[in-house]
C-alpha atoms as a PDB file:
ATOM      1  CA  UNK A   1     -25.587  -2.004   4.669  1.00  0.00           C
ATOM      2  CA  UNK A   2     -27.288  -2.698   8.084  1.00  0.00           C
ATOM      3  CA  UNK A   3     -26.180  -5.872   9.454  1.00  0.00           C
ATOM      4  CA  UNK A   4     -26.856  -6.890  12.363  1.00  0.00           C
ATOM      5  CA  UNK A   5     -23.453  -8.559  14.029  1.00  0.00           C
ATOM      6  CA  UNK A   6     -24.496 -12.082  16.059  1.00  0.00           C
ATOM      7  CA  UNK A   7     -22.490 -13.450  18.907  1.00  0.00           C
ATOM      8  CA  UNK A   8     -20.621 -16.487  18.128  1.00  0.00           C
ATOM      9  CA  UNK A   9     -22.781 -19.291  19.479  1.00  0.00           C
ATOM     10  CA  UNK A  10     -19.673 -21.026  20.739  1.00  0.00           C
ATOM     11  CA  UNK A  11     -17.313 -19.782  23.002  1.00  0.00           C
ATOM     12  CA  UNK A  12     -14.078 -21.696  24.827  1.00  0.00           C
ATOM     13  CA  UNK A  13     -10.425 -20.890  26.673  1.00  0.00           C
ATOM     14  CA  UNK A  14      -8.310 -23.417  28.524  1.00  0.00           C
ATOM     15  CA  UNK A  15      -6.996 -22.284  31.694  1.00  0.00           C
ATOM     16  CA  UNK A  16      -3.812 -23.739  33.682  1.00  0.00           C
ATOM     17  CA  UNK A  17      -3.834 -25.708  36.394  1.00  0.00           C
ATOM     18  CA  UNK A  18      -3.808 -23.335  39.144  1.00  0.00           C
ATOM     19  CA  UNK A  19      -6.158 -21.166  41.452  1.00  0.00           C
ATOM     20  CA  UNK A  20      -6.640 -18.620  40.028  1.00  0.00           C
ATOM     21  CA  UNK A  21      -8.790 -19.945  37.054  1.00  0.00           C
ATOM     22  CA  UNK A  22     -11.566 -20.394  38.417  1.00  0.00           C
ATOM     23  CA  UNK A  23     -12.538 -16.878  38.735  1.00  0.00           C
ATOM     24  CA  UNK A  24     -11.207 -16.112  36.103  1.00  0.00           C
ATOM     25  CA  UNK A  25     -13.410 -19.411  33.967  1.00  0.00           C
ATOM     26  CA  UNK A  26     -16.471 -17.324  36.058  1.00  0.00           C
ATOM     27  CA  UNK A  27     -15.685 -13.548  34.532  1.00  0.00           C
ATOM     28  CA  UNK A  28     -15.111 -15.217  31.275  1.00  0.00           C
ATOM     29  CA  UNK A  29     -18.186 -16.862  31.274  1.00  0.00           C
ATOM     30  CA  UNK A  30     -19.772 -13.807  32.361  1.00  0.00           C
ATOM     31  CA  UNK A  31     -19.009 -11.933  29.329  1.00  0.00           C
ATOM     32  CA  UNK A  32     -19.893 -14.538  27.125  1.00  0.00           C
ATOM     33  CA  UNK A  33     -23.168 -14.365  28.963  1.00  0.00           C
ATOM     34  CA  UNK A  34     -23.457 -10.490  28.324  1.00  0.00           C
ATOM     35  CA  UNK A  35     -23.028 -10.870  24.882  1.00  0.00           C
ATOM     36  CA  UNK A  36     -25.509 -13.566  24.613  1.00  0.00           C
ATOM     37  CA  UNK A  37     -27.875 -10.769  26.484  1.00  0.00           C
ATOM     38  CA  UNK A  38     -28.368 -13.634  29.583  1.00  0.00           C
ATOM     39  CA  UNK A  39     -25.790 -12.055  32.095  1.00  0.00           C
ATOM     40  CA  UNK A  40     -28.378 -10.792  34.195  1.00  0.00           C
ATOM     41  CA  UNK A  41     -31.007 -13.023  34.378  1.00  0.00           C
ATOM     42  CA  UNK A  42     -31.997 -15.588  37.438  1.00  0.00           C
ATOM     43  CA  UNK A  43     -30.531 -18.346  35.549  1.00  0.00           C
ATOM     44  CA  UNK A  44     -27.220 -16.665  34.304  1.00  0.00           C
ATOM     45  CA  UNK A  45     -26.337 -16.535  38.689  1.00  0.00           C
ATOM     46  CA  UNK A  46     -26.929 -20.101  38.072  1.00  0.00           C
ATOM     47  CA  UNK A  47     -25.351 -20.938  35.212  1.00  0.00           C
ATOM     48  CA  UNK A  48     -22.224 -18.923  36.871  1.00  0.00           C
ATOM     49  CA  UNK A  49     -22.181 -21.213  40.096  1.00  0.00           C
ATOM     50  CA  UNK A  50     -22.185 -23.951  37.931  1.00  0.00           C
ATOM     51  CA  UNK A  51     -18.794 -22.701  35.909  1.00  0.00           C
ATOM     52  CA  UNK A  52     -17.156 -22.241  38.985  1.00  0.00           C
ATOM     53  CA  UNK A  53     -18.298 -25.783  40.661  1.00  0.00           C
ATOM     54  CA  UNK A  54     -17.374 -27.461  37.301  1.00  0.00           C
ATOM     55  CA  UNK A  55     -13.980 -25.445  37.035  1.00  0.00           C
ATOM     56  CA  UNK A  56     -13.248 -26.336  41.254  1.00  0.00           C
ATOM     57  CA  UNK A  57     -13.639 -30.216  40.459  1.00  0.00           C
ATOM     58  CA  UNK A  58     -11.668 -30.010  37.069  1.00  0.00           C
ATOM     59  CA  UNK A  59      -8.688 -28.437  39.083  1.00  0.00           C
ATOM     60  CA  UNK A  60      -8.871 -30.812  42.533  1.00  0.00           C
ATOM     61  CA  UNK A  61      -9.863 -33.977  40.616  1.00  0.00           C
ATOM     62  CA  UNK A  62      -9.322 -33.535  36.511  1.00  0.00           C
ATOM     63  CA  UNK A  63      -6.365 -32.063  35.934  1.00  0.00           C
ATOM     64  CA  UNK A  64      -3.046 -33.533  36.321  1.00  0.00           C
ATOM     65  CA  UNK A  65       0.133 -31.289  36.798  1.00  0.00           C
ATOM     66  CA  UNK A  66       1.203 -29.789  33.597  1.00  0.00           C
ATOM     67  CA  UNK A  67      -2.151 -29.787  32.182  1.00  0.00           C
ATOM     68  CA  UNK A  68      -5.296 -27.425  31.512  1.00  0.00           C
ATOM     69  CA  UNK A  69      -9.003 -27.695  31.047  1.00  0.00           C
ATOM     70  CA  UNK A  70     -11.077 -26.222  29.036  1.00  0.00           C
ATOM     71  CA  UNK A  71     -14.445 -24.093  29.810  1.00  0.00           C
ATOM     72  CA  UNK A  72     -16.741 -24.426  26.851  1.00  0.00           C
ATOM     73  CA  UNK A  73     -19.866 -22.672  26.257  1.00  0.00           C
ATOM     74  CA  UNK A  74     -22.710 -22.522  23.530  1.00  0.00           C
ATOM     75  CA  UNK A  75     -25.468 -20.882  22.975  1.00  0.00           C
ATOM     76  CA  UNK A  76     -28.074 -21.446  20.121  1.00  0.00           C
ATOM     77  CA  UNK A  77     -30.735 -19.174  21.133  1.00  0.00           C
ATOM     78  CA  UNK A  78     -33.271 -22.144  23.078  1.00  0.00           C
ATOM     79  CA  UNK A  79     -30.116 -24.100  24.990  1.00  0.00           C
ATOM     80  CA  UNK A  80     -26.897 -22.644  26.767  1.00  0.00           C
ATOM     81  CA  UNK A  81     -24.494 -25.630  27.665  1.00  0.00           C
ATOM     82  CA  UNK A  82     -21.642 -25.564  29.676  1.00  0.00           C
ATOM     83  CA  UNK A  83     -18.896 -28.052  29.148  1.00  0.00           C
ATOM     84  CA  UNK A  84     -15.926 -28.265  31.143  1.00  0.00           C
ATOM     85  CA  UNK A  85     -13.330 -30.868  29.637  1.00  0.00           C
ATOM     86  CA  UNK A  86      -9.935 -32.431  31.624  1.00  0.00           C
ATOM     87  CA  UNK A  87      -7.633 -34.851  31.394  1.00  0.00           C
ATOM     88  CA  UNK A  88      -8.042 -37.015  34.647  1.00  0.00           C
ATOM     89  CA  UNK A  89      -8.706 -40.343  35.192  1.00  0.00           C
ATOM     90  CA  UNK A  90     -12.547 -41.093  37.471  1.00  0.00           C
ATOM     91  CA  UNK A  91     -16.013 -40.116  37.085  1.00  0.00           C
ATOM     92  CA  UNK A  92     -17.916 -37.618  39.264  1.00  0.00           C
ATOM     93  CA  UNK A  93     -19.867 -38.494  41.752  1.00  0.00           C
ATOM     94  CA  UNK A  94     -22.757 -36.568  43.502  1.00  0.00           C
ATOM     95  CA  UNK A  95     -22.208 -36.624  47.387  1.00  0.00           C
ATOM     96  CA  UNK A  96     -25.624 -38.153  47.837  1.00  0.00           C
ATOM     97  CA  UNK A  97     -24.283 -42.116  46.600  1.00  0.00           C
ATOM     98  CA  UNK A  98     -21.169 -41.695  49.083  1.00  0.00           C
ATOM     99  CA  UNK A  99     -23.428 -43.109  52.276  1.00  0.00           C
ATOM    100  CA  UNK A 100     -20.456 -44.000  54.269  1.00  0.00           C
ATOM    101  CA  UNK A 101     -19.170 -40.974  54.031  1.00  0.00           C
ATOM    102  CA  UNK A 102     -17.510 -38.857  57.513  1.00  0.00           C
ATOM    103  CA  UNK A 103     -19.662 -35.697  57.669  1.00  0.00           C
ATOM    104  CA  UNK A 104     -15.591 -34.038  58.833  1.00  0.00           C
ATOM    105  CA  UNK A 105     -14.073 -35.643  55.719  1.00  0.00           C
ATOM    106  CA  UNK A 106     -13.467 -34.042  52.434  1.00  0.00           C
ATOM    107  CA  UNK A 107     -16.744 -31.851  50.955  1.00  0.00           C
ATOM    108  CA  UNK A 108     -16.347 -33.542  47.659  1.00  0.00           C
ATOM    109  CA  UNK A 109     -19.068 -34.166  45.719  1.00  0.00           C
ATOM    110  CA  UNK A 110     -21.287 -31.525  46.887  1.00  0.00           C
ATOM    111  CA  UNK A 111     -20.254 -29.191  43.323  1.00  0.00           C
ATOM    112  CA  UNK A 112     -22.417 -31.761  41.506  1.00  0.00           C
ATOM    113  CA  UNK A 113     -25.324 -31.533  43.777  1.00  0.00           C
ATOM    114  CA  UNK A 114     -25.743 -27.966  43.246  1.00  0.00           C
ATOM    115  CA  UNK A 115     -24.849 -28.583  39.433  1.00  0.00           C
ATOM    116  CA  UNK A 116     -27.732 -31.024  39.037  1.00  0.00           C
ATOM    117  CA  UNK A 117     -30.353 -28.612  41.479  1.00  0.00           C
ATOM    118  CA  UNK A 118     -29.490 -25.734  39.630  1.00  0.00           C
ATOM    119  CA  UNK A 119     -29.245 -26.608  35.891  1.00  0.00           C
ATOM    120  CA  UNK A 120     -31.938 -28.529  33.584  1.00  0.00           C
ATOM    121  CA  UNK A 121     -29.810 -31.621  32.705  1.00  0.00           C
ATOM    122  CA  UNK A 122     -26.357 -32.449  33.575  1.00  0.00           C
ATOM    123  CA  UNK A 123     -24.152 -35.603  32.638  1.00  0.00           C
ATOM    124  CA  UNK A 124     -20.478 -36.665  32.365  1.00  0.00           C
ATOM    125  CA  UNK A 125     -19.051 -38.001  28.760  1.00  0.00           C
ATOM    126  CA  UNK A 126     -16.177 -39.921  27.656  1.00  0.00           C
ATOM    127  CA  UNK A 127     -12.612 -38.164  25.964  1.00  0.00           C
ATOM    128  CA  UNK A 128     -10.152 -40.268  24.791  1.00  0.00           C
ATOM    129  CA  UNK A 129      -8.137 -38.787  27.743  1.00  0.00           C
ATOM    130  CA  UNK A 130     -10.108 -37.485  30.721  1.00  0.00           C
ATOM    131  CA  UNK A 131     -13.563 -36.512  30.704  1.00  0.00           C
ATOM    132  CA  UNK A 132     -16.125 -33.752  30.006  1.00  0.00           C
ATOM    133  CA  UNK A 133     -18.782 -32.923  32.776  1.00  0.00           C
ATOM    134  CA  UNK A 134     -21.466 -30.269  31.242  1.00  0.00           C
ATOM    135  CA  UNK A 135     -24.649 -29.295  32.578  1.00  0.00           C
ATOM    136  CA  UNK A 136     -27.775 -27.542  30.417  1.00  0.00           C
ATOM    137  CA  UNK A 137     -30.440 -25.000  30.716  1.00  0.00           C
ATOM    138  CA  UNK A 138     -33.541 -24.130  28.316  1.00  0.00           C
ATOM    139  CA  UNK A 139     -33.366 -20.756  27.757  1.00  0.00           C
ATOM    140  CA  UNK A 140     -35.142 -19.012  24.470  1.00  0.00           C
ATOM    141  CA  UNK A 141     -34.232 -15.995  23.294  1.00  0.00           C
ATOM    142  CA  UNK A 142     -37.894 -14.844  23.769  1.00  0.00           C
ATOM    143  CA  UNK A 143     -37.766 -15.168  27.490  1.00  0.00           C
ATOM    144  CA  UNK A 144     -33.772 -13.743  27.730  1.00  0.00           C
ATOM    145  CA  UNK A 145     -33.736 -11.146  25.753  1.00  0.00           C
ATOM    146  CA  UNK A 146     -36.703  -8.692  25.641  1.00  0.00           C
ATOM    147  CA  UNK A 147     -37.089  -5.931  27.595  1.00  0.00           C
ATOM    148  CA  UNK A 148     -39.143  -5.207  30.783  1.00  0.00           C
ATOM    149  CA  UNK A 149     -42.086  -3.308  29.264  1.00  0.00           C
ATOM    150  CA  UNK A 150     -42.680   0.097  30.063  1.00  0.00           C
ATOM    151  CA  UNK A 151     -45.420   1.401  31.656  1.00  0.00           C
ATOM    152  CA  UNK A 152     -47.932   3.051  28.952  1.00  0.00           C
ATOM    153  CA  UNK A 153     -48.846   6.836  29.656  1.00  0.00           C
ATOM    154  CA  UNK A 154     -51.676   7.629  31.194  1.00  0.00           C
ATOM    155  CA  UNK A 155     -54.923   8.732  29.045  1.00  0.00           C
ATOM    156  CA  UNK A 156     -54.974  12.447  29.293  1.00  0.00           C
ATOM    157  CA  UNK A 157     -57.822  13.842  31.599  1.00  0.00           C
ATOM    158  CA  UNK A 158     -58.864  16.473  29.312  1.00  0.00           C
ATOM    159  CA  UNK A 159     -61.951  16.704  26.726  1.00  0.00           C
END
């Protein structure tokens, strides 16, 4: 029998509350990508950046000592969504609203400005501890998947 084996269309991990997670959220989303055949498109660099901007803020600002987050991703063949969910008190902001702001102090806020230019729709929801901050992008399996096509052969020159 001939079956053809399907990635899951949902994939998650929590990581710990430390550094190293958030290359390791990226290289994990990366192979989700790959089997999802989107690793190496234009949008899978962005959709990268934006794990490791969502993962940054969820460690500085989401996640409390002693806790994780988690890095959720799904895929249903027209949308990928990432989804990155912590237990920390606040709402993210985008840079852009702080106006007072001392150019010297803190670069917060600036993950979400690339998050917002580089995905189709971002957003922050309500947990009943903590938040989730996700971002979208519209990609169908028609424009991911298929190959490059090859050139055709020439027409022979002969009669």
């Amino acid at each position: 029998m001939n079956e053809t084996i399907r990635p899951r269309p949902l994939r998650e991990r929590f990581f710990r509350r430390e550094r190293r997670s958030v290359p390791a959220a990226r290289k994990l989303a990366y192979e989700f990508l790959a089997d999802w055949g989107l690793a190496d498109t234009e949008r899978g660099d962005d959709v990268l950046l934006c794990v490791s901007e969502l993962a940054t803020n969820a460690l500085v600002h989401g996640v409390p000592p002693g806790r994780q987050f988690l890095l959720f991703l799904r895929y249903d063949g027209k949308v990928l969504r990432v989804a990155v969910h912590d237990s920390g008190p606040g709402e993210p902001f985008i840079a852009e609203r702080a106006e007072h702001a001392d150019e010297s102090a803190d670069e917060g806020g600036r993950g979400l400005l690339l998050v917002a230019a580089l995905s189709d729709k971002w957003g922050v929801g309500e947990r009943d501890l903590g938040k989730v901050v996700w971002c979208e992008w519209e990609l169908p399996v028609e424009e991911t998947r298929l190959p490059s096509p090859s050139p055709s052969p020439s027409p022979s020159l002969s009669r």
